[in-house]
C-alpha atoms as a PDB file:
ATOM      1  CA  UNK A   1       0.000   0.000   0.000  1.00  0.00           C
ATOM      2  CA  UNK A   2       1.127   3.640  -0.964  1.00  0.00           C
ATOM      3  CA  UNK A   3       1.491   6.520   1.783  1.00  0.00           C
ATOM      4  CA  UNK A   4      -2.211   6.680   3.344  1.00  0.00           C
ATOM      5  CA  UNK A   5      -1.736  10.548   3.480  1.00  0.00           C
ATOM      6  CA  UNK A   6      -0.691  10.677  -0.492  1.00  0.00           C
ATOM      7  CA  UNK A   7      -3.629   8.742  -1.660  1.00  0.00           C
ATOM      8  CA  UNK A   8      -5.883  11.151  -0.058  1.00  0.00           C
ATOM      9  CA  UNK A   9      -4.127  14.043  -1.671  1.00  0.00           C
ATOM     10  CA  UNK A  10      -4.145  12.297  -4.952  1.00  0.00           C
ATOM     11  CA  UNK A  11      -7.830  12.123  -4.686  1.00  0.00           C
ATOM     12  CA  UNK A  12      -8.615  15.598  -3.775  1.00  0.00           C
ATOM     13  CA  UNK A  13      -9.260  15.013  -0.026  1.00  0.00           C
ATOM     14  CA  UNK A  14      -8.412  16.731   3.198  1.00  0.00           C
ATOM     15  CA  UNK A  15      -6.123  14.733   4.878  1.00  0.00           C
ATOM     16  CA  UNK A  16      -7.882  13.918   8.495  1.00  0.00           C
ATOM     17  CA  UNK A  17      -6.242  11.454  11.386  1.00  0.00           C
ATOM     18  CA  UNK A  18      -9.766   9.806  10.961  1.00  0.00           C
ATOM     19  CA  UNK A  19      -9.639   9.131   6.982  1.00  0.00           C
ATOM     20  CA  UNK A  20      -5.870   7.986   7.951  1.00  0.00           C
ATOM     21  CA  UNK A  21      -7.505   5.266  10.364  1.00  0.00           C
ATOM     22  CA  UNK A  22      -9.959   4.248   8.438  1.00  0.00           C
ATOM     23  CA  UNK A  23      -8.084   3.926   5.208  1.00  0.00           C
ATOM     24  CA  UNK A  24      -5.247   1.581   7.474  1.00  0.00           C
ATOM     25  CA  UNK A  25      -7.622  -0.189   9.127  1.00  0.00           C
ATOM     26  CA  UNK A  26      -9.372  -1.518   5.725  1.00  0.00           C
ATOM     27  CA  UNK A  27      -5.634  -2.325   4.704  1.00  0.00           C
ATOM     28  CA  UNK A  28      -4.942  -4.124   7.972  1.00  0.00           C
ATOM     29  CA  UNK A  29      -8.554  -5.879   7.667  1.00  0.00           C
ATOM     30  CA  UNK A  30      -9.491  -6.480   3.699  1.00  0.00           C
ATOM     31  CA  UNK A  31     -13.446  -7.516   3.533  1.00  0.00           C
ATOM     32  CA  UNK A  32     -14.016  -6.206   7.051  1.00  0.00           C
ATOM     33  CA  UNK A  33     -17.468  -5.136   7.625  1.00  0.00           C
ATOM     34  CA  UNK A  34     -17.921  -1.350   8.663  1.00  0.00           C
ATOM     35  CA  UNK A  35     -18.246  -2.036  13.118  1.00  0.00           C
ATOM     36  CA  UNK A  36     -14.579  -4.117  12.517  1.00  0.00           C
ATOM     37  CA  UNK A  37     -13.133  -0.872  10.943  1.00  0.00           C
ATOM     38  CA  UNK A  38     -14.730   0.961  13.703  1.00  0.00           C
ATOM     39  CA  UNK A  39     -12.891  -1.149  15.993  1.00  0.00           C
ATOM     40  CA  UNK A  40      -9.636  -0.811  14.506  1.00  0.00           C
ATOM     41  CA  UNK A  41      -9.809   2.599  14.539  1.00  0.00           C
ATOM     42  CA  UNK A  42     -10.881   3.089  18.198  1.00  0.00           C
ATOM     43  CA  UNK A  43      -7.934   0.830  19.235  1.00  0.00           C
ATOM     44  CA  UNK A  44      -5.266   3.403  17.008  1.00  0.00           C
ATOM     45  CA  UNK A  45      -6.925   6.717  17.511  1.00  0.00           C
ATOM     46  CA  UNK A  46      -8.921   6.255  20.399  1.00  0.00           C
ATOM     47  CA  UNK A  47     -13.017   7.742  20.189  1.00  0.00           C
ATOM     48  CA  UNK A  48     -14.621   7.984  16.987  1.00  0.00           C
ATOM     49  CA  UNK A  49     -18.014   7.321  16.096  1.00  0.00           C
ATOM     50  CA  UNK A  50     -19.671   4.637  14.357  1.00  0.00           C
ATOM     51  CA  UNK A  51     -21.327   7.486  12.202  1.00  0.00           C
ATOM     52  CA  UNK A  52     -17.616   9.734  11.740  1.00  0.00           C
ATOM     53  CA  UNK A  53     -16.320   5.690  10.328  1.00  0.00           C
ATOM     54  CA  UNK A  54     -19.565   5.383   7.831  1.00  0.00           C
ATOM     55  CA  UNK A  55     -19.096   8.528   6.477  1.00  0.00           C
ATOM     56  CA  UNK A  56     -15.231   8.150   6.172  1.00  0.00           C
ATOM     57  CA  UNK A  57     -15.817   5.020   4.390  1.00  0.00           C
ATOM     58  CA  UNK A  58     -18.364   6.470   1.854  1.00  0.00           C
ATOM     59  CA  UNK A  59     -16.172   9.101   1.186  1.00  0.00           C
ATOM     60  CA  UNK A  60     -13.397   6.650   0.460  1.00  0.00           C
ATOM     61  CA  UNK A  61     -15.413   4.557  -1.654  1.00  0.00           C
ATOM     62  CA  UNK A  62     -16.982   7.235  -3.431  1.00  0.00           C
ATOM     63  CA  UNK A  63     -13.002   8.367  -4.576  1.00  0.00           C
ATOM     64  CA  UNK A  64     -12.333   5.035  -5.727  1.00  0.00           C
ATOM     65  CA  UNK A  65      -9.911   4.141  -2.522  1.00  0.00           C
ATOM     66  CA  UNK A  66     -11.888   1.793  -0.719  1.00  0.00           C
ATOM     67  CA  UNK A  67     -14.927  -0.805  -2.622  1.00  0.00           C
ATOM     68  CA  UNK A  68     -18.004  -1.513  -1.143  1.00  0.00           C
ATOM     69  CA  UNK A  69     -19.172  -4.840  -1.027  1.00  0.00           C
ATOM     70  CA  UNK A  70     -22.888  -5.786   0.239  1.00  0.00           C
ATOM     71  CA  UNK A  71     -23.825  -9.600   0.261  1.00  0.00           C
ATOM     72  CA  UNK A  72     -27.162 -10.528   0.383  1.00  0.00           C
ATOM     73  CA  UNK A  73     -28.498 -10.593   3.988  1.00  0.00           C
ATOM     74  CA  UNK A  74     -25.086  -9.281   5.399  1.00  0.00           C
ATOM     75  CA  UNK A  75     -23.374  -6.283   6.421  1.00  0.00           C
ATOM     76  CA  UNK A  76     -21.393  -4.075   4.026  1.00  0.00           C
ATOM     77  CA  UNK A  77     -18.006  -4.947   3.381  1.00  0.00           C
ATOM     78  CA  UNK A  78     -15.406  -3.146   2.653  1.00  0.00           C
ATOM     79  CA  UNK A  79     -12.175  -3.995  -0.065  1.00  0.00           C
ATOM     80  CA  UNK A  80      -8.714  -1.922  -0.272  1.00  0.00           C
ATOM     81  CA  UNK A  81      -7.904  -4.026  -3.298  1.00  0.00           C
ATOM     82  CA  UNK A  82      -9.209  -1.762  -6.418  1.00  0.00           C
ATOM     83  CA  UNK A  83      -8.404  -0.393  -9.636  1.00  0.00           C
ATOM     84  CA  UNK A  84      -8.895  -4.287 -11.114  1.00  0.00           C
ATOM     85  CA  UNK A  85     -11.802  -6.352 -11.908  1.00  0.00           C
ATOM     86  CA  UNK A  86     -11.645  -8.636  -9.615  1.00  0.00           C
ATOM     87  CA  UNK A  87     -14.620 -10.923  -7.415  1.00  0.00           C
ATOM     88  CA  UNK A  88     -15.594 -12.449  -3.979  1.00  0.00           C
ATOM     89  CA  UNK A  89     -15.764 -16.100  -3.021  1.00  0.00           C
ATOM     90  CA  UNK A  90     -17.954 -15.935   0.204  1.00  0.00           C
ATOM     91  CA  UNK A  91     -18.239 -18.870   2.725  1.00  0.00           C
ATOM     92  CA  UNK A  92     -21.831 -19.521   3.602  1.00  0.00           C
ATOM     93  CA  UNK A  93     -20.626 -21.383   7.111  1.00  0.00           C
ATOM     94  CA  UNK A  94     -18.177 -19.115   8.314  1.00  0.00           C
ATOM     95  CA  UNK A  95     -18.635 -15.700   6.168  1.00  0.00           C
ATOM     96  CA  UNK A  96     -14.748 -15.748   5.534  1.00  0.00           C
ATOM     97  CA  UNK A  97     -14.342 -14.045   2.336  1.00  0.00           C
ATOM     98  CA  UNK A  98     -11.643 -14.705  -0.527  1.00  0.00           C
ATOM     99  CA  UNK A  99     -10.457 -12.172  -3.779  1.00  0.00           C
ATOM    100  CA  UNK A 100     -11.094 -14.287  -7.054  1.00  0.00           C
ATOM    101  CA  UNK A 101      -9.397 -12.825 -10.085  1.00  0.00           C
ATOM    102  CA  UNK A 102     -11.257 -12.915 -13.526  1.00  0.00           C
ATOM    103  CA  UNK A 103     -11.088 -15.847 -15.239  1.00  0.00           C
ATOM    104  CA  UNK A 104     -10.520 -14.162 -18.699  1.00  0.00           C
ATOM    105  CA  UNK A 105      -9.339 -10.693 -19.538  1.00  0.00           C
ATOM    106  CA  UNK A 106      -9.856  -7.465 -18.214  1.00  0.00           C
ATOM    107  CA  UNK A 107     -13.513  -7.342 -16.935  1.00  0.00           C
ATOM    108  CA  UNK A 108     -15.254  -9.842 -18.932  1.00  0.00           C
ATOM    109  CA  UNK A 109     -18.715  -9.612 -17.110  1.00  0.00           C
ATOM    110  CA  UNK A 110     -19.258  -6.298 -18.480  1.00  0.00           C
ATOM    111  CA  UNK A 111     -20.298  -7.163 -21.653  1.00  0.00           C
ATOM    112  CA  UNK A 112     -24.040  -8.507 -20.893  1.00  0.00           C
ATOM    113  CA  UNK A 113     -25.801 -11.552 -22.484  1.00  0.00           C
ATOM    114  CA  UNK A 114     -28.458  -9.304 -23.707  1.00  0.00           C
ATOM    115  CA  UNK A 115     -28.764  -5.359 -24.216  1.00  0.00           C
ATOM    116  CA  UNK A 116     -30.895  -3.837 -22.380  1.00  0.00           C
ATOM    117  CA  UNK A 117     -30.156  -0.362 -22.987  1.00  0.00           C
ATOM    118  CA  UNK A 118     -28.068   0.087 -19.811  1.00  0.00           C
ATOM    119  CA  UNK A 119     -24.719   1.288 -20.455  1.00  0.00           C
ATOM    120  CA  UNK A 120     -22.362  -1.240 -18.240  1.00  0.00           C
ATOM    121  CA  UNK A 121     -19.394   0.286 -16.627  1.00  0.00           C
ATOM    122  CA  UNK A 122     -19.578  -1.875 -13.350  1.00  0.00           C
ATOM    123  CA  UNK A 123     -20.109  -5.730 -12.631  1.00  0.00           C
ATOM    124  CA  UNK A 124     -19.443  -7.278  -9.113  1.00  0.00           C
ATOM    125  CA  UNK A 125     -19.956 -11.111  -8.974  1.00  0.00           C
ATOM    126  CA  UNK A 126     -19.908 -12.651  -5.594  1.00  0.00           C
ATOM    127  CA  UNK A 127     -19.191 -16.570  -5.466  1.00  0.00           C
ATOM    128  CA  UNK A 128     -21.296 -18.266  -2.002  1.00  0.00           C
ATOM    129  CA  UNK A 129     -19.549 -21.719  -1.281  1.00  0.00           C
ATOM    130  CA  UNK A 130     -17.817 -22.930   1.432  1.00  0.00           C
ATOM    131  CA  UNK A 131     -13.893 -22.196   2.397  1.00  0.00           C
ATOM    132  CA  UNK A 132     -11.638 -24.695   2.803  1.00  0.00           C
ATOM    133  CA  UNK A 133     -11.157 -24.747   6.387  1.00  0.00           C
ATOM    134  CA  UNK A 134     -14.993 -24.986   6.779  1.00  0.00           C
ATOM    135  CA  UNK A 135     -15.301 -27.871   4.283  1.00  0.00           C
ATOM    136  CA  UNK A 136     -12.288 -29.712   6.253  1.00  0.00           C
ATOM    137  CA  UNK A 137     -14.769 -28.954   8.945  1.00  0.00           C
ATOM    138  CA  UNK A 138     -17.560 -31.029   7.025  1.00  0.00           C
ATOM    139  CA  UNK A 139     -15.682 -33.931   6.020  1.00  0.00           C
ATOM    140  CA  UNK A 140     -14.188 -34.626   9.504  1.00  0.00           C
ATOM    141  CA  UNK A 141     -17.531 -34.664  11.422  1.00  0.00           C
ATOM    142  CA  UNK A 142     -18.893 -36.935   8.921  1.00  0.00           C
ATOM    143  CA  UNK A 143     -16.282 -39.923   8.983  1.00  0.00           C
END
């Protein structure tokens, strides 16, 4: 990861010791939902609120420094990894979630199946499944 203070500048934002926080404590927790960035924060800087880290994180999603990911019937979650097209494997036991690259070229979901007059500049696909150590999990209760 760059200087935290230089990719706020590069984006046009005031640099603040709560952006700062925020910004390392997505880094330190990739796919971390927004009360586990809270808590990161709290433990470097001390009091913040739960609203001060939703509205840091909005801000830093809506530059492009942070993505937002929302899986059905869970919490936001939020990604440091962008600037690539990239997905989410998401455990349905555990909620651990994994990056998944694209499986061919650079973003091949965004050219839909049919046209339906939208013009595409975003896809997210999220993968549900079960991780690895939650399928080891499985397979030694059942023998």
């Amino acid at each position: 990861m760059t200087d935290p203070a230089s990719q706020l500048r590069a984006h046009g934002l005031h640099v603040t010791a709560q952006r700062l926080a925020v910004l390392r404590a997505v880094a330190r927790w990739p796919h971390g939902s927004a009360d586990t960035i809270a808590q990161e924060v709290r433990a470097e800087i001390g009091s913040i609120s739960l609203q001060a880290v939703y509205d840091a994180l909005s801000t830093l999603t809506e530059k492009g420094l942070v993505r937002r990911i929302q899986p059905a019937g869970a919490p936001a979650l939020f990604d440091p990894r962008v600037g690539d097209s990239h997905h989410h494997a998401i455990c349905r036991t555990c909620g651990a979630v994994a990056d998944v690259d694209c499986a061919v070229g650079v973003a091949p979901c965004l050219t839909a199946a049919t046209n339906s007059g939208y013009e595409i500049d975003e896809a997210e696909v999220l993968y549900w499944g079960f991780c690895p150590d939650c399928r080891g999990k499985s397979t030694n209760q059942s023998g």
